[in-house]
Protein backbone atom coordinates (compact mmCIF):
# COMPACT_ATOMS: atom_id res chain seq x y z
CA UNK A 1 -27.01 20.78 3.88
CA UNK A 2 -23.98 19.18 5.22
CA UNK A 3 -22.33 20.81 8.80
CA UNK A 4 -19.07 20.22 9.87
CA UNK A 5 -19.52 18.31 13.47
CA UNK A 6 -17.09 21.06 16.27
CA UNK A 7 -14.42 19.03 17.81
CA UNK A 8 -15.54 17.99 21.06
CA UNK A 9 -14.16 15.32 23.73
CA UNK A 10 -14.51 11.87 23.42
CA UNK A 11 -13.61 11.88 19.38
CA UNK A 12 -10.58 9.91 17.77
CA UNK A 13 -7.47 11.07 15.66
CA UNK A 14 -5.67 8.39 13.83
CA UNK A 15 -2.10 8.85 14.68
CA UNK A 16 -0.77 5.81 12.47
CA UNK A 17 0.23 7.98 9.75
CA UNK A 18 2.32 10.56 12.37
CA UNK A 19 4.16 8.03 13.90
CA UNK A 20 4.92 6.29 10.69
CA UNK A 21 6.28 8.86 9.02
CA UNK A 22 8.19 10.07 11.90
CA UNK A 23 9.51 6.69 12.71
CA UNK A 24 10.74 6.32 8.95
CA UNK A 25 12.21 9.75 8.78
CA UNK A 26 14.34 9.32 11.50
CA UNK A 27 15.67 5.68 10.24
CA UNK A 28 16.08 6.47 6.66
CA UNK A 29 18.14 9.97 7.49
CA UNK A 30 21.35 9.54 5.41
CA UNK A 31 24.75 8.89 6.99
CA UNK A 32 22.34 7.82 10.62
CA UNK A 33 22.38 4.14 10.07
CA UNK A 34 23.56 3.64 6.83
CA UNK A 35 23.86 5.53 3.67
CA UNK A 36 23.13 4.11 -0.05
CA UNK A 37 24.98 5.10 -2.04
CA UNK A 38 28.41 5.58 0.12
CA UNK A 39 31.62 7.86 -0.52
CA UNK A 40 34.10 4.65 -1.06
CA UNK A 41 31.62 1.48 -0.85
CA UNK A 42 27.79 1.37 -1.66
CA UNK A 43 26.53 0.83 1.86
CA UNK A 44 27.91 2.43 4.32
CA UNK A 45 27.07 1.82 7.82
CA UNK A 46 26.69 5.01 10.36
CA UNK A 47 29.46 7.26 8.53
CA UNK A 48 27.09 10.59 9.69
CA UNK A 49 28.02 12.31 5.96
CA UNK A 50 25.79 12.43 3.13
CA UNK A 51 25.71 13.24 -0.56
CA UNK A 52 22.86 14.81 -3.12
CA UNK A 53 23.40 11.15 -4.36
CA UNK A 54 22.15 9.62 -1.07
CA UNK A 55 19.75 12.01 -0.25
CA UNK A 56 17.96 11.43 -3.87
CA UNK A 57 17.82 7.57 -2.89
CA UNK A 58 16.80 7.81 0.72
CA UNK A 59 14.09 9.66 -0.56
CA UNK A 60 12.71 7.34 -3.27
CA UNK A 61 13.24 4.93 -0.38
CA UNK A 62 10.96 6.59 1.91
CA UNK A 63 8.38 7.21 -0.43
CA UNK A 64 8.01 4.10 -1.39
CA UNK A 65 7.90 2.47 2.54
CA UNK A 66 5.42 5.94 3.14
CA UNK A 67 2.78 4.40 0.76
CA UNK A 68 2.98 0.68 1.58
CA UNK A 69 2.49 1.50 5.24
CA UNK A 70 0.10 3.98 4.47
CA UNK A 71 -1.88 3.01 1.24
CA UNK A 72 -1.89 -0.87 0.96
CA UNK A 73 -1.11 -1.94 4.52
CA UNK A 74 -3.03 0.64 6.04
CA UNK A 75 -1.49 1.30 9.41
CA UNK A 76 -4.07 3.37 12.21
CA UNK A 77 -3.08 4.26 15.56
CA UNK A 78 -6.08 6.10 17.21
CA UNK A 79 -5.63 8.04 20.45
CA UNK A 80 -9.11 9.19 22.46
CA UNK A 81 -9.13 12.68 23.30
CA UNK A 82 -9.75 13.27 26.79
């Protein structure tokens, strides 16, 4: 019969996947740094607007950066509780 082991100190969580997406949200918010696609250009650099358009690619963008850090690279960040 299988127990589930009660949190106690001294065990790990893997923050990696936290950080990374946190880290990614941040830089890939439309209009922050840059925005693809743009109102007049198709970069533009720290306009702070946005568009469904933008928003749309942004998000394909951050899916696909999600999984390579995530699934194939396999970033871990563990932090001891205390």
């Amino acid at each position: 019969m299988l127990q589930a082991k009660s949190s106690s100190t001294g065990s790990v969580g893997n923050w990696g996947p936290v950080i990374v997406a946190v880290v990614l949200f941040v830089l890939l918010t439309p209009g922050l740094l840059f925005q693809i696609p743009g109102k007049s250009r198709v970069v533009e650099f720290g306009n702070m607007q946005t568009s469904g358009a933008s928003i749309a690619v942004h998000a394909i963008v951050f899916s696909g950066l999600i999984t390579i850090f995530l699934v194939a690279i396999g970033v871990h960040i563990y932090a001891a509780k205390v």
